[in-house]
N, C-alpha and C. Protein backbone atom coordinates (compact mmCIF):
# COMPACT_ATOMS: atom_id res chain seq x y z
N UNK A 1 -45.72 25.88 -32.59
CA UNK A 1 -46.85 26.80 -32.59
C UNK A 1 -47.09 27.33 -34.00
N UNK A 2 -48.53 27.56 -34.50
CA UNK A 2 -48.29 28.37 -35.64
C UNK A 2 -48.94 29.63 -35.76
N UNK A 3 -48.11 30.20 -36.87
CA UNK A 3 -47.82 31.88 -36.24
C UNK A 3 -48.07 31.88 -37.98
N UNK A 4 -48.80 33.41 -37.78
CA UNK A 4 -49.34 33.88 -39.13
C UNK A 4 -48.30 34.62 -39.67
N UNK A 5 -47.52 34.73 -40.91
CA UNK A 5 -46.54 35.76 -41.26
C UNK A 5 -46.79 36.25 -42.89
N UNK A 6 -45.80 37.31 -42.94
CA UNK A 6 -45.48 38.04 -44.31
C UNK A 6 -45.92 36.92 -45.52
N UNK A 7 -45.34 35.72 -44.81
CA UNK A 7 -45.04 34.54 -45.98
C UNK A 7 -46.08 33.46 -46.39
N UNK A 8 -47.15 33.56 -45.10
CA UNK A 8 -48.21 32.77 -44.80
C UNK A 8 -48.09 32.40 -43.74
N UNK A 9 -48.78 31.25 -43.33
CA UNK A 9 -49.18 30.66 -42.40
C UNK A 9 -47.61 29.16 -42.24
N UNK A 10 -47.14 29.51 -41.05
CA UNK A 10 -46.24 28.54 -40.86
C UNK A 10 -46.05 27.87 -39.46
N UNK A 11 -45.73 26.85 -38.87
CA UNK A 11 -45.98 26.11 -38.07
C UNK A 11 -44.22 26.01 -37.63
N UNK A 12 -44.06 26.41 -36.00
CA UNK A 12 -42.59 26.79 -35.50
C UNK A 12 -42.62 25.62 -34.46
N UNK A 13 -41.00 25.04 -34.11
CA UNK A 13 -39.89 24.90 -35.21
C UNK A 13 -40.09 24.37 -36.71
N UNK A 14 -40.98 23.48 -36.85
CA UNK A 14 -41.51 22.66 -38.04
C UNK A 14 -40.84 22.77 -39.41
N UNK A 15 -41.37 24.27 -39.63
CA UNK A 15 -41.15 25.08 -40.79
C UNK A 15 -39.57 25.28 -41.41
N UNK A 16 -39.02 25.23 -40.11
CA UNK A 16 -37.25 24.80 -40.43
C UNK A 16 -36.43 24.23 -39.88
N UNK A 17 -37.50 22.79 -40.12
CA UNK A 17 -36.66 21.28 -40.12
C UNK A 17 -35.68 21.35 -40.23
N UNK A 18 -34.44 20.81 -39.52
CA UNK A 18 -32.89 20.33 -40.19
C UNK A 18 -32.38 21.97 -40.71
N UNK A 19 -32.61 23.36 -39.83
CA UNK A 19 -32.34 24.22 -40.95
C UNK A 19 -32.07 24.89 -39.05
N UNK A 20 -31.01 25.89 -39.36
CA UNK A 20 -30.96 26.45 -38.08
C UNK A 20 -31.65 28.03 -38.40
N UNK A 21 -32.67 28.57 -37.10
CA UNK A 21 -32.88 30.33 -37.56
C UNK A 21 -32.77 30.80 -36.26
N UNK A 22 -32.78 32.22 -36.94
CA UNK A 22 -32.96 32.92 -35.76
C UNK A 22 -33.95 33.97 -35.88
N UNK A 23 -34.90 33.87 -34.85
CA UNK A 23 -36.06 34.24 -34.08
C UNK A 23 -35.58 35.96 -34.05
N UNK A 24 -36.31 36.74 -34.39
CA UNK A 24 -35.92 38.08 -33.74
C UNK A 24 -36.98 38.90 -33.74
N UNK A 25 -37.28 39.65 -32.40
CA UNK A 25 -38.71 40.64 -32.19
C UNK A 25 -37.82 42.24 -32.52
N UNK A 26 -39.06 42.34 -33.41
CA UNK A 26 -38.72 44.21 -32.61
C UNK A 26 -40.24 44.93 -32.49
N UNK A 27 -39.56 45.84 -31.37
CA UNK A 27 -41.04 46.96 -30.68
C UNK A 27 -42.05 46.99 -31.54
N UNK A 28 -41.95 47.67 -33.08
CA UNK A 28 -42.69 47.86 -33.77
C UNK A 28 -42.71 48.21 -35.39
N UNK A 29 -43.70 48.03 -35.99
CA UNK A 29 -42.99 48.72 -37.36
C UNK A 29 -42.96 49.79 -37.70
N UNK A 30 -42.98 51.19 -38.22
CA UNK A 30 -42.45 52.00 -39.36
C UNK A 30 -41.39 52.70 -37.95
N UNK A 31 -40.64 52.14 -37.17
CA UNK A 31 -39.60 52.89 -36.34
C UNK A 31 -38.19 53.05 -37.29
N UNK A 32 -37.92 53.85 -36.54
CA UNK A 32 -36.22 54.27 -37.06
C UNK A 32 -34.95 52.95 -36.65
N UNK A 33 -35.21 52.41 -35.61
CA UNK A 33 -34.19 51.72 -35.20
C UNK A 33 -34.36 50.42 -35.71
N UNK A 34 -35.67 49.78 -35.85
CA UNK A 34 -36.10 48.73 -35.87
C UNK A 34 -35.19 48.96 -37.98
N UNK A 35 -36.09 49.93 -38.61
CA UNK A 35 -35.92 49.63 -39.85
C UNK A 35 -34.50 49.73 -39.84
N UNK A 36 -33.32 50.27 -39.53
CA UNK A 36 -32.13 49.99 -39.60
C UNK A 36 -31.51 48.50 -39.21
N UNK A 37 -32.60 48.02 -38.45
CA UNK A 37 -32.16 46.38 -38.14
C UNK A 37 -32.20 45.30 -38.82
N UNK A 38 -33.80 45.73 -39.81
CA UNK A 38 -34.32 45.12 -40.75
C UNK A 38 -33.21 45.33 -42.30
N UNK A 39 -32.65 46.39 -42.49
CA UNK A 39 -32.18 46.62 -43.54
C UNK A 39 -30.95 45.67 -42.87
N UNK A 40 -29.95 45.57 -41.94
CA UNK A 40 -28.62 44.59 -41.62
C UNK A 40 -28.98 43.48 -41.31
N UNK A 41 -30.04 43.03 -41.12
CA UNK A 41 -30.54 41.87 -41.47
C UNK A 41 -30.72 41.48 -42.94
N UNK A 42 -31.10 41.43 -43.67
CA UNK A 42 -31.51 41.55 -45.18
C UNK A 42 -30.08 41.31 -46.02
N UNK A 43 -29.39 42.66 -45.28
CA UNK A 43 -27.64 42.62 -46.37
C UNK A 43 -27.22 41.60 -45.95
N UNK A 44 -27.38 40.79 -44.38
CA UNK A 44 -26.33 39.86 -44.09
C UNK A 44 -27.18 38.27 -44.28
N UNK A 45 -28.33 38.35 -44.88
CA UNK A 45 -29.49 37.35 -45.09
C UNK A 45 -28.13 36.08 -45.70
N UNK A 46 -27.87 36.53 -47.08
CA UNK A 46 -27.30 35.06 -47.24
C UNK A 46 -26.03 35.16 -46.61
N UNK A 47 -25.21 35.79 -45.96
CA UNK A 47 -24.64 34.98 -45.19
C UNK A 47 -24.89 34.46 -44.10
N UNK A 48 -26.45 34.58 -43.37
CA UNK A 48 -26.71 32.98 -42.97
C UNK A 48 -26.97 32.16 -43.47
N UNK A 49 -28.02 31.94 -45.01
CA UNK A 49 -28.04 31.13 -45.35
C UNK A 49 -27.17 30.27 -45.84
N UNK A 50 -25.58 30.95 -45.92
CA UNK A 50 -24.53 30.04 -46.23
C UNK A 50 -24.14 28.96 -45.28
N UNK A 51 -24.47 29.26 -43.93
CA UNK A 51 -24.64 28.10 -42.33
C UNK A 51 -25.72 27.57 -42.39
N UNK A 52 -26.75 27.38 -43.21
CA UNK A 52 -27.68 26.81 -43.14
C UNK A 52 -28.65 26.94 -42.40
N UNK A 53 -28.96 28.54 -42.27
CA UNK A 53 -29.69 29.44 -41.25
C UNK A 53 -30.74 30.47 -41.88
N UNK A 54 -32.14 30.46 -41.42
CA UNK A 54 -32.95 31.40 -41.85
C UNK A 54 -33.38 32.02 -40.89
N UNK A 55 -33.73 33.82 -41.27
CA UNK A 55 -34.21 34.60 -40.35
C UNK A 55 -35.41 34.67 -40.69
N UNK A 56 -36.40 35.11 -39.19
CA UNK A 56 -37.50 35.27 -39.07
C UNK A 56 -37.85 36.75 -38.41
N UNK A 57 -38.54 37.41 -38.29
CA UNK A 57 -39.13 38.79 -38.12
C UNK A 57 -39.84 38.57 -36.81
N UNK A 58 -40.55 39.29 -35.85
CA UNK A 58 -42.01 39.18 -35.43
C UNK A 58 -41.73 40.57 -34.37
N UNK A 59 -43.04 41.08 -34.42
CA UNK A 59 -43.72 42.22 -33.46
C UNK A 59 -44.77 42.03 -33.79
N UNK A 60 -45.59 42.82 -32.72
CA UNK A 60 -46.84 42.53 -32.11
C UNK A 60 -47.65 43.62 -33.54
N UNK A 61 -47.89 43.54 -34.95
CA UNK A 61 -48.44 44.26 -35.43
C UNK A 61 -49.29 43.24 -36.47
N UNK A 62 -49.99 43.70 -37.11
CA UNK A 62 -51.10 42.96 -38.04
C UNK A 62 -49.79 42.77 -39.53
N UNK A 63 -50.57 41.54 -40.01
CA UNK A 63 -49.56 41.53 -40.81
C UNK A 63 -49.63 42.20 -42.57
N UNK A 64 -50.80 43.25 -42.20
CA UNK A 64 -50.75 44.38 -43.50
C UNK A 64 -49.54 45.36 -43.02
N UNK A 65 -49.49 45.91 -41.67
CA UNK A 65 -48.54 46.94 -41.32
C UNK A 65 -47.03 46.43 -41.59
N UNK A 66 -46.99 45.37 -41.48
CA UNK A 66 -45.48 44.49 -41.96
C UNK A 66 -45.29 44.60 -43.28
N UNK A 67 -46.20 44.33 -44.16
CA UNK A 67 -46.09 44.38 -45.62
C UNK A 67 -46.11 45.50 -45.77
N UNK A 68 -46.66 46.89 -45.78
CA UNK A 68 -46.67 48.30 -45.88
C UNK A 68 -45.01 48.69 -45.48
N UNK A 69 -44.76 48.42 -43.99
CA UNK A 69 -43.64 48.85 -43.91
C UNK A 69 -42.24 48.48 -44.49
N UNK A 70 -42.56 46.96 -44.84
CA UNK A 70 -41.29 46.52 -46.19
C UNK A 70 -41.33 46.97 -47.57
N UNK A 71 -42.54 47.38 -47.37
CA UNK A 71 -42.81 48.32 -49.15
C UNK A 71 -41.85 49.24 -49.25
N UNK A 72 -42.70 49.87 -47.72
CA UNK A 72 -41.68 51.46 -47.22
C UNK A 72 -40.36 51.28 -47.45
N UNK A 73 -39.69 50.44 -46.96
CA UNK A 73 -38.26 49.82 -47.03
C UNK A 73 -37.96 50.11 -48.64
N UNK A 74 -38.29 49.03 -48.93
CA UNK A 74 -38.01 48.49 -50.44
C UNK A 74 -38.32 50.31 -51.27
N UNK A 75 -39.01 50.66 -51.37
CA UNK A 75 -39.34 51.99 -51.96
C UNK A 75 -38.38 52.89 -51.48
N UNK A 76 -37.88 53.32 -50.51
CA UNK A 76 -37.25 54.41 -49.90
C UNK A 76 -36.01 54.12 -50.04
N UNK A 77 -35.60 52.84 -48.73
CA UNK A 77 -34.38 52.49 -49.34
C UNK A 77 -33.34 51.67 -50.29
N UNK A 78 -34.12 51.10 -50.76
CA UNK A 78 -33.79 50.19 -52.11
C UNK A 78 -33.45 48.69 -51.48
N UNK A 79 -34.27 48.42 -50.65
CA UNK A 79 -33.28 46.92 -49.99
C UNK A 79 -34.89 46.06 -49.82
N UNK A 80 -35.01 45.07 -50.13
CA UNK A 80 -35.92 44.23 -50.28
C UNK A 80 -36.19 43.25 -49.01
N UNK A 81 -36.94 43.25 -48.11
CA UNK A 81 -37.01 42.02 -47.59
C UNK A 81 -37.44 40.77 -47.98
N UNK A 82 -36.67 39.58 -47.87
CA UNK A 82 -37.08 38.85 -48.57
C UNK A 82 -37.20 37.57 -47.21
N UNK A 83 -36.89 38.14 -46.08
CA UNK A 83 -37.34 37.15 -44.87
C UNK A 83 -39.08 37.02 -44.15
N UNK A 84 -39.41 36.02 -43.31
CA UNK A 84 -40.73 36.25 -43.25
C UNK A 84 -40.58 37.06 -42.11
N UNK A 85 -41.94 37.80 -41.52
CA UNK A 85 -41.94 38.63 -40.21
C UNK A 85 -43.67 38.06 -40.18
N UNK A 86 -43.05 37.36 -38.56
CA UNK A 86 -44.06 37.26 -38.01
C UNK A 86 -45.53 38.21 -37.50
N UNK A 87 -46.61 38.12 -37.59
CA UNK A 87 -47.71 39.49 -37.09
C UNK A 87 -48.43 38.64 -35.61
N UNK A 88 -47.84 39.01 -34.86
CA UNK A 88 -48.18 38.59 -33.49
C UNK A 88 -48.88 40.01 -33.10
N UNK A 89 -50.33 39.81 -33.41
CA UNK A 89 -51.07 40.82 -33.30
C UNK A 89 -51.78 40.52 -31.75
N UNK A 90 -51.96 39.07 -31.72
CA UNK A 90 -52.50 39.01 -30.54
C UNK A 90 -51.79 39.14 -28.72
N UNK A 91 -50.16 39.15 -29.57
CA UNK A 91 -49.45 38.98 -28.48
C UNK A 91 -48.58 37.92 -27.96
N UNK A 92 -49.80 36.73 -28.76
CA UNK A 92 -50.05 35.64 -28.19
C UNK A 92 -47.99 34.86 -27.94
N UNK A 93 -47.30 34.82 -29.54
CA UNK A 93 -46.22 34.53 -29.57
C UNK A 93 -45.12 35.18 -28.17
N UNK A 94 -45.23 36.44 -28.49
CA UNK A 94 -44.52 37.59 -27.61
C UNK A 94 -44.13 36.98 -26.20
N UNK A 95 -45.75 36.79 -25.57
CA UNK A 95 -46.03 36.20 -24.33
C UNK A 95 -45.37 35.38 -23.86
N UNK A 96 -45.86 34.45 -25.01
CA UNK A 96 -44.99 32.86 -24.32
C UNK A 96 -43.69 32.40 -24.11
N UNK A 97 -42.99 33.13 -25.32
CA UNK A 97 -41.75 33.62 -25.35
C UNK A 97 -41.06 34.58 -24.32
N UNK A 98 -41.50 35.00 -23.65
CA UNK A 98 -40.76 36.42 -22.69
C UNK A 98 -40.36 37.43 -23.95
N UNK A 99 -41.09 37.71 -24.44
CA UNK A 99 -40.04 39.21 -25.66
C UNK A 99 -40.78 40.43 -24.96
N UNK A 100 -41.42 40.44 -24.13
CA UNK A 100 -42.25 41.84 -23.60
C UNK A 100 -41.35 42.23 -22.43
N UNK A 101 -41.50 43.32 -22.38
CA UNK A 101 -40.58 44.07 -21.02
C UNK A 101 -41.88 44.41 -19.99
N UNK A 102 -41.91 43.95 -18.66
CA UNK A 102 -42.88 44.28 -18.32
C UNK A 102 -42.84 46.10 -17.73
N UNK A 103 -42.01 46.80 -18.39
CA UNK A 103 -42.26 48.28 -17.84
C UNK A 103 -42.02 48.71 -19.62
N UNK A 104 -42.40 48.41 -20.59
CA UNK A 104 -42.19 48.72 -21.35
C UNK A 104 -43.96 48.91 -22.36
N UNK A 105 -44.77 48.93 -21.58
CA UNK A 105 -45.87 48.25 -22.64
C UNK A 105 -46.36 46.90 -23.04
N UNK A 106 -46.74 47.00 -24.09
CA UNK A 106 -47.02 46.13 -24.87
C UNK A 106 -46.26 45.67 -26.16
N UNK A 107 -45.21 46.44 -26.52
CA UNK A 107 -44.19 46.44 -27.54
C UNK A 107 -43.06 45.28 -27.05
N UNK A 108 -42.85 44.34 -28.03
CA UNK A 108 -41.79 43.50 -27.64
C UNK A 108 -40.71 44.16 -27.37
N UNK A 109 -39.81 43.48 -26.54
CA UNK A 109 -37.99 43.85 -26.84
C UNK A 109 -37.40 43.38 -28.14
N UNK A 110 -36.17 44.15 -27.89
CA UNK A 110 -35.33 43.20 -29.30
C UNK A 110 -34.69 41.78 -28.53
N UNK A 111 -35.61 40.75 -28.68
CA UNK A 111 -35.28 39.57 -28.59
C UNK A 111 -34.62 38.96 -29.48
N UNK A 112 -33.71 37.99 -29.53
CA UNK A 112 -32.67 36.86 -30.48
C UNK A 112 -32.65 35.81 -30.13
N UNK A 113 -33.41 34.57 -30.60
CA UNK A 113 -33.36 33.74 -30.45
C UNK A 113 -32.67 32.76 -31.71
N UNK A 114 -31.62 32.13 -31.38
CA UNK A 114 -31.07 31.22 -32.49
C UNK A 114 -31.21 30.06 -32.09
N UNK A 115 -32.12 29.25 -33.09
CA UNK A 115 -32.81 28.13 -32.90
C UNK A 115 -31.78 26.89 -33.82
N UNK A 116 -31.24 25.66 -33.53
CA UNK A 116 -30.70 24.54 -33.94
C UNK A 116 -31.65 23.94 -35.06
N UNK A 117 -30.82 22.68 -35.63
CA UNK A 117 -31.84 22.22 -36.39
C UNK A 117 -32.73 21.15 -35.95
N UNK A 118 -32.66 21.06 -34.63
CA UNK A 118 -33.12 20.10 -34.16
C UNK A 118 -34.85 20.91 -33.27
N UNK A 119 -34.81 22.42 -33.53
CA UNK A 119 -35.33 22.82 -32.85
C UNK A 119 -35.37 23.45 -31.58
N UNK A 120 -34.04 23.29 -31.12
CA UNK A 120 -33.76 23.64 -29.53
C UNK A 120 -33.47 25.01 -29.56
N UNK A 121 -34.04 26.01 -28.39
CA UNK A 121 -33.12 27.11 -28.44
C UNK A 121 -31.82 27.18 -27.80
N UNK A 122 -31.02 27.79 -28.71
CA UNK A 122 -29.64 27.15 -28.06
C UNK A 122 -28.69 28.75 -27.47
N UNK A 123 -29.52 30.15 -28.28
CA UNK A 123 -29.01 31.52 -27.17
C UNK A 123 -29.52 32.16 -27.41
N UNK A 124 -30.33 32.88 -26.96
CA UNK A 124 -31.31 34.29 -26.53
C UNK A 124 -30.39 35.57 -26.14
N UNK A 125 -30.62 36.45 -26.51
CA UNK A 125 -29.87 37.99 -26.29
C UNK A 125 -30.98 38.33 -26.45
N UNK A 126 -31.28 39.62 -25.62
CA UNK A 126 -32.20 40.72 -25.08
C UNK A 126 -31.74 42.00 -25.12
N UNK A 127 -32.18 43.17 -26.13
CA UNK A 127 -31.88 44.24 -26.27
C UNK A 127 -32.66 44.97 -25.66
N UNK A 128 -32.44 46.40 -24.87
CA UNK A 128 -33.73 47.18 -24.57
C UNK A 128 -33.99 47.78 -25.63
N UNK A 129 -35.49 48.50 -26.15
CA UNK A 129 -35.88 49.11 -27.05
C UNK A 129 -35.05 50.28 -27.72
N UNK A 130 -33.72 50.61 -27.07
CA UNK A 130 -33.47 52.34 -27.78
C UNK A 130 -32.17 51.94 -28.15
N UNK A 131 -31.46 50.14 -27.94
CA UNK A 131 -30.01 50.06 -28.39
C UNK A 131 -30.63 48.96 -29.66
N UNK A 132 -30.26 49.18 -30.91
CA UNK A 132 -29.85 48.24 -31.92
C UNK A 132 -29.17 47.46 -31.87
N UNK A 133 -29.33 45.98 -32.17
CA UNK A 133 -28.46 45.22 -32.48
C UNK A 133 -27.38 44.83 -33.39
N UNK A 134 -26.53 44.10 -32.77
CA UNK A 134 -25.35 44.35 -34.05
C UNK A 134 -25.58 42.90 -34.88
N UNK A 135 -25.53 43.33 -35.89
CA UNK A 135 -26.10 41.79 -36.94
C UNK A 135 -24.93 41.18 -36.99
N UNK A 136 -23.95 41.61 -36.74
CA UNK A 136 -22.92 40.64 -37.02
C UNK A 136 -22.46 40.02 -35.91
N UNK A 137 -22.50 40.44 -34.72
CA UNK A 137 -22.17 39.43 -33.13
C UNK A 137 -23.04 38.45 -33.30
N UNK A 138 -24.31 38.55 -33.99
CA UNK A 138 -25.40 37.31 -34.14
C UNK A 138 -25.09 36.54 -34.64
N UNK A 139 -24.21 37.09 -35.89
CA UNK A 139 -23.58 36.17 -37.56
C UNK A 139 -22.75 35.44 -36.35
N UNK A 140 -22.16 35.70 -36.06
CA UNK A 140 -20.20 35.27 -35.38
C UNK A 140 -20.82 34.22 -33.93
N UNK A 141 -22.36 35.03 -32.95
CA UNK A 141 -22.31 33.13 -32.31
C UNK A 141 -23.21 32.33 -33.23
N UNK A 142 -23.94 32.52 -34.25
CA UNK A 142 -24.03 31.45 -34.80
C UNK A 142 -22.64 30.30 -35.47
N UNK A 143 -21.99 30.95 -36.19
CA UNK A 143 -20.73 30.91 -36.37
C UNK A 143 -20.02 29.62 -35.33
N UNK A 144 -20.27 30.17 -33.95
CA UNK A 144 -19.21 29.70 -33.50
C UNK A 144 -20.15 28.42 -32.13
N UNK A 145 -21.37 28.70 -32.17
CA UNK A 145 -22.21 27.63 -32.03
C UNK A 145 -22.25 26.42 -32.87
N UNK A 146 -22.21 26.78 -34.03
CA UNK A 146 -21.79 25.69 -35.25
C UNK A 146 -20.90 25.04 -35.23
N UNK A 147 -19.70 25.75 -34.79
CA UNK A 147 -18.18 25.27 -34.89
C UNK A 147 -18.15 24.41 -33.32
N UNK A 148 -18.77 24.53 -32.33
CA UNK A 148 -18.88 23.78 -31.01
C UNK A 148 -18.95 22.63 -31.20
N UNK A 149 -20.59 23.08 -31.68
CA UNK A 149 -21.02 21.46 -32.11
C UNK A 149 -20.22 20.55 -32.63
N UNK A 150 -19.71 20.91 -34.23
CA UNK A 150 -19.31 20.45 -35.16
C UNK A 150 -17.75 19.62 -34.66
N UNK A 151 -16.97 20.50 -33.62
CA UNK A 151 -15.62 20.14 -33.22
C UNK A 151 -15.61 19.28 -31.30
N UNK A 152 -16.93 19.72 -30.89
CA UNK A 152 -16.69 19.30 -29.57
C UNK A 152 -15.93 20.37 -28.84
N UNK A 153 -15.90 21.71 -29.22
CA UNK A 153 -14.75 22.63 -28.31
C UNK A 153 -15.14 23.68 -27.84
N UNK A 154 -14.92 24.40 -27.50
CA UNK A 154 -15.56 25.99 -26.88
C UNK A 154 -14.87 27.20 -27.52
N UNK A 155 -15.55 28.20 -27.62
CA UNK A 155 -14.76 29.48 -28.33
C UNK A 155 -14.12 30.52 -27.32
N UNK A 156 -13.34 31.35 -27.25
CA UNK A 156 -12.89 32.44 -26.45
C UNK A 156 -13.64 33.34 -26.77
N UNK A 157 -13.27 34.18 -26.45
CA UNK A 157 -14.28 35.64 -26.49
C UNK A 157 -13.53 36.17 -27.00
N UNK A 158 -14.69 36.90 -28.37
CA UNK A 158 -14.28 37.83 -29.65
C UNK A 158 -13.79 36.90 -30.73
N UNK A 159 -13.51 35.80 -30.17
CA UNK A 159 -13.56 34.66 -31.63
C UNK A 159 -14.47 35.02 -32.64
N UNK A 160 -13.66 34.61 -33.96
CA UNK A 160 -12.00 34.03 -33.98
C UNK A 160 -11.26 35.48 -33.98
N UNK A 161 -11.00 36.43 -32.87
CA UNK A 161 -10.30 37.33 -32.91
C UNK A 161 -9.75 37.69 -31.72
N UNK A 162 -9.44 36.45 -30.48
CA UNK A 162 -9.00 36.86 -29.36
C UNK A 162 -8.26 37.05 -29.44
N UNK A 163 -7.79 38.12 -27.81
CA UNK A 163 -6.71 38.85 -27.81
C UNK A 163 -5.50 38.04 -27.11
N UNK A 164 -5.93 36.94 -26.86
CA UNK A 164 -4.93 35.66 -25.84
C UNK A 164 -4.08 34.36 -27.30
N UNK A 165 -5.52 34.24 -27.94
CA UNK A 165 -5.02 32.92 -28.62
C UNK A 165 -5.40 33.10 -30.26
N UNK A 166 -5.89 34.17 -30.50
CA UNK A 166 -6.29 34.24 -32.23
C UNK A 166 -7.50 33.83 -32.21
N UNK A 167 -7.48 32.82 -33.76
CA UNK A 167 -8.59 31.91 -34.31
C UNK A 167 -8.57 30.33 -33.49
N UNK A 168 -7.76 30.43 -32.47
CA UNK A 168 -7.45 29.28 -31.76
C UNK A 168 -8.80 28.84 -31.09
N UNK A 169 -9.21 27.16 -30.92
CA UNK A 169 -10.56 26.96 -30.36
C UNK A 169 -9.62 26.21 -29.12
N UNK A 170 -11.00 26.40 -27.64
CA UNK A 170 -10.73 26.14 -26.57
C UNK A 170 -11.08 24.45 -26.13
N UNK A 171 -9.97 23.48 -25.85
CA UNK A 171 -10.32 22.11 -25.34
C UNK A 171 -11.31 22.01 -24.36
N UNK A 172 -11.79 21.50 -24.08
CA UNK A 172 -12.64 20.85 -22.80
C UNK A 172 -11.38 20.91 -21.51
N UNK A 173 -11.75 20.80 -20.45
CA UNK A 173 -11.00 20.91 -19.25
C UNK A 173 -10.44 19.15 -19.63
N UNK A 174 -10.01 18.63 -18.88
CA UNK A 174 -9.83 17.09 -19.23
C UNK A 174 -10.14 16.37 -17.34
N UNK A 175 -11.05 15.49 -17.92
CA UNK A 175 -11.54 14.78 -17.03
C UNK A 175 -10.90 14.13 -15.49
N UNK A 176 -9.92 13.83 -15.79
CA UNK A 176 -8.72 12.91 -14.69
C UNK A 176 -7.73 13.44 -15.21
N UNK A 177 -7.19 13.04 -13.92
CA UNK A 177 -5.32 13.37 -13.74
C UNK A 177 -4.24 13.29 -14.53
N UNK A 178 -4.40 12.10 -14.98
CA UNK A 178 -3.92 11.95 -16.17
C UNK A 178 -3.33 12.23 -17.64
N UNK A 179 -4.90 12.11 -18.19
CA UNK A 179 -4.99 13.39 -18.92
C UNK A 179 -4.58 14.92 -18.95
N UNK A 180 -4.89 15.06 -17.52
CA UNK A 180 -4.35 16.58 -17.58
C UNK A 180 -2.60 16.65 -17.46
N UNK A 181 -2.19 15.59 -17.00
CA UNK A 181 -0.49 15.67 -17.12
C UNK A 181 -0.31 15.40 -19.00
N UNK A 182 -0.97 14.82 -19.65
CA UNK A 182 -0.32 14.17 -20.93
C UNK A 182 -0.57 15.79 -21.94
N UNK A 183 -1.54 16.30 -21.49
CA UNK A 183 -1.65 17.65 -22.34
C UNK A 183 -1.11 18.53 -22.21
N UNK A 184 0.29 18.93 -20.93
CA UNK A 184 1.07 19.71 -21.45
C UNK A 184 2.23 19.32 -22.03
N UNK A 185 2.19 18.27 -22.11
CA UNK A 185 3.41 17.36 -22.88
C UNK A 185 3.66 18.43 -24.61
N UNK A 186 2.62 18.97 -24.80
CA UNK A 186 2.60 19.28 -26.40
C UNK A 186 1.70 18.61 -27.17
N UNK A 187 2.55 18.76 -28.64
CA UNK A 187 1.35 17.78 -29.55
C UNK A 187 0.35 19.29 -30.44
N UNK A 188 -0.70 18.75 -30.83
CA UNK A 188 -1.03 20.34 -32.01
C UNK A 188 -1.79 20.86 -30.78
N UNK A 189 -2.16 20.25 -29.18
CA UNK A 189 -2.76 20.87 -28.05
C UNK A 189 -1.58 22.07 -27.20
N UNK A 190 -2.04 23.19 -27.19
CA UNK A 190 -1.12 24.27 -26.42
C UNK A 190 -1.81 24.40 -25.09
N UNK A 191 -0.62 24.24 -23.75
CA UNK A 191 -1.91 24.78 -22.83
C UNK A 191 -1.11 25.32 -21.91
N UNK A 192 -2.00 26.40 -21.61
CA UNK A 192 -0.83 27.74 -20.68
C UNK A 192 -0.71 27.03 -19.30
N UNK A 193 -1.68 25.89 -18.85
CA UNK A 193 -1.79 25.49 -17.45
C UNK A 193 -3.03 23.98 -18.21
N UNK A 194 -3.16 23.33 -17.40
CA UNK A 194 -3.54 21.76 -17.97
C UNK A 194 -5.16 21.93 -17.68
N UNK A 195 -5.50 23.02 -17.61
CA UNK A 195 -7.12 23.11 -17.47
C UNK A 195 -7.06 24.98 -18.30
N UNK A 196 -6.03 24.71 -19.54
CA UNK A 196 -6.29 26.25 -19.95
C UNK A 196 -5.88 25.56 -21.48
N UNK A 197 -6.22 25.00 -22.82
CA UNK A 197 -5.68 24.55 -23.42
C UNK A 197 -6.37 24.41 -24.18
N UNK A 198 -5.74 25.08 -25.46
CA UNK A 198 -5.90 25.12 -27.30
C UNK A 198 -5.52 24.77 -28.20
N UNK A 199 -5.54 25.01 -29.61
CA UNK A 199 -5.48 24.45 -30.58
C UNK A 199 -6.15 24.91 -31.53
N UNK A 200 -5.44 25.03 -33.24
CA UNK A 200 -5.73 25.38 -34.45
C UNK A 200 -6.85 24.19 -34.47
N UNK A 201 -7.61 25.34 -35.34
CA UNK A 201 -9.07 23.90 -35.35
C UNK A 201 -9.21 23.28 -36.51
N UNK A 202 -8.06 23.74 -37.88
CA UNK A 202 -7.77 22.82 -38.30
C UNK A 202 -5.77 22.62 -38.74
């Protein structure tokens, strides 16, 4: 689809070919919560771009009120946006997407969408309007969406900081019988039970 922004006119997924982003709405611009989101977005900007990840902006506002309110930013609190934000003035994006609450107005939710490079959406999180998001649970499943792919394995929860196995990544269950007898044998595979089983990922 193409969607008018801060940056110009850009055409979605298209625009970031081979590049993974993430999609994010908020209610509106010159708010208190939203601009605190925008500013931990911004500080943690290149460390997505170190995964090969760009962020994108969008609420339902014209896209002078976007530029005014990153001025505001940039002037007040000294932090620059340098990501695009979408001006889904008509809605039109919002809509198609589900980012609207239907008891909420016309103001998006805080939607998250982290998009692959292939284009796919691969996880959506939904905030209601009065909780902020934490920029860094976003950083950490991109993080560990990457590391899936990349290894074939699954993460625990709070990775890499569980409270069961560490930085340890989770095997696949194993298919046949077999298999599942040869994997508690040992080897760099640990497994508390033959359908529970990890390993340093490198």
């Amino acid at each position: 689809m193409e969607v008018k922004t801060t940056h110009g006119i850009m055409k979605l997924p298209d625009y970031f070919a081979g590049k993974w982003f993430v999609l994010f709405s908020h209610p509106a611009d010159f708010t208190p919560v939203c601009t605190t989101e925008f500013v931990a977005f911004e500080k943690r900007r290149s460390d997505f771009e170190k995964l090969n990840c760009d962020l994108i902006g969008l609420s339902i506002d014209q896209v002078f009120s976007h530029m005014k309110w990153t001025e505001w930013i940039h002037q007040n609190l000294g932090v620059e946006i340098k990501f695009p934000i979408i001006a889904d003035d008509s809605g039109r994006v919002a809509a198609k997407m589900g980012m609207v609450h239907p008891g909420k107005g016309t103001n998006t939710v805080r939607a998250v969408f982290i998009v692959d490079p292939e284009g796919k959406v691969r996880l959506i999180i939904y905030y209601p309007q009065e909780i902020g998001r934490n920029t860094d649970e976003i950083l950490r499943a991109l993080k560990a969406l990457q590391t899936s792919d990349s290894y074939k394995i699954s993460t625990p929860a709070n990775w890499p900081n569980n409270e069961l196995i560490g930085d340890e990544v989770i095997i696949p269950p194993p298919g046949d019988e077999k298999t599942a007898k040869t994997r508690v044998t040992g080897g760099e595979i640990v497994c508390k039970d033959w359908w529970f089983c990890h390993k340093k990922l490198l």
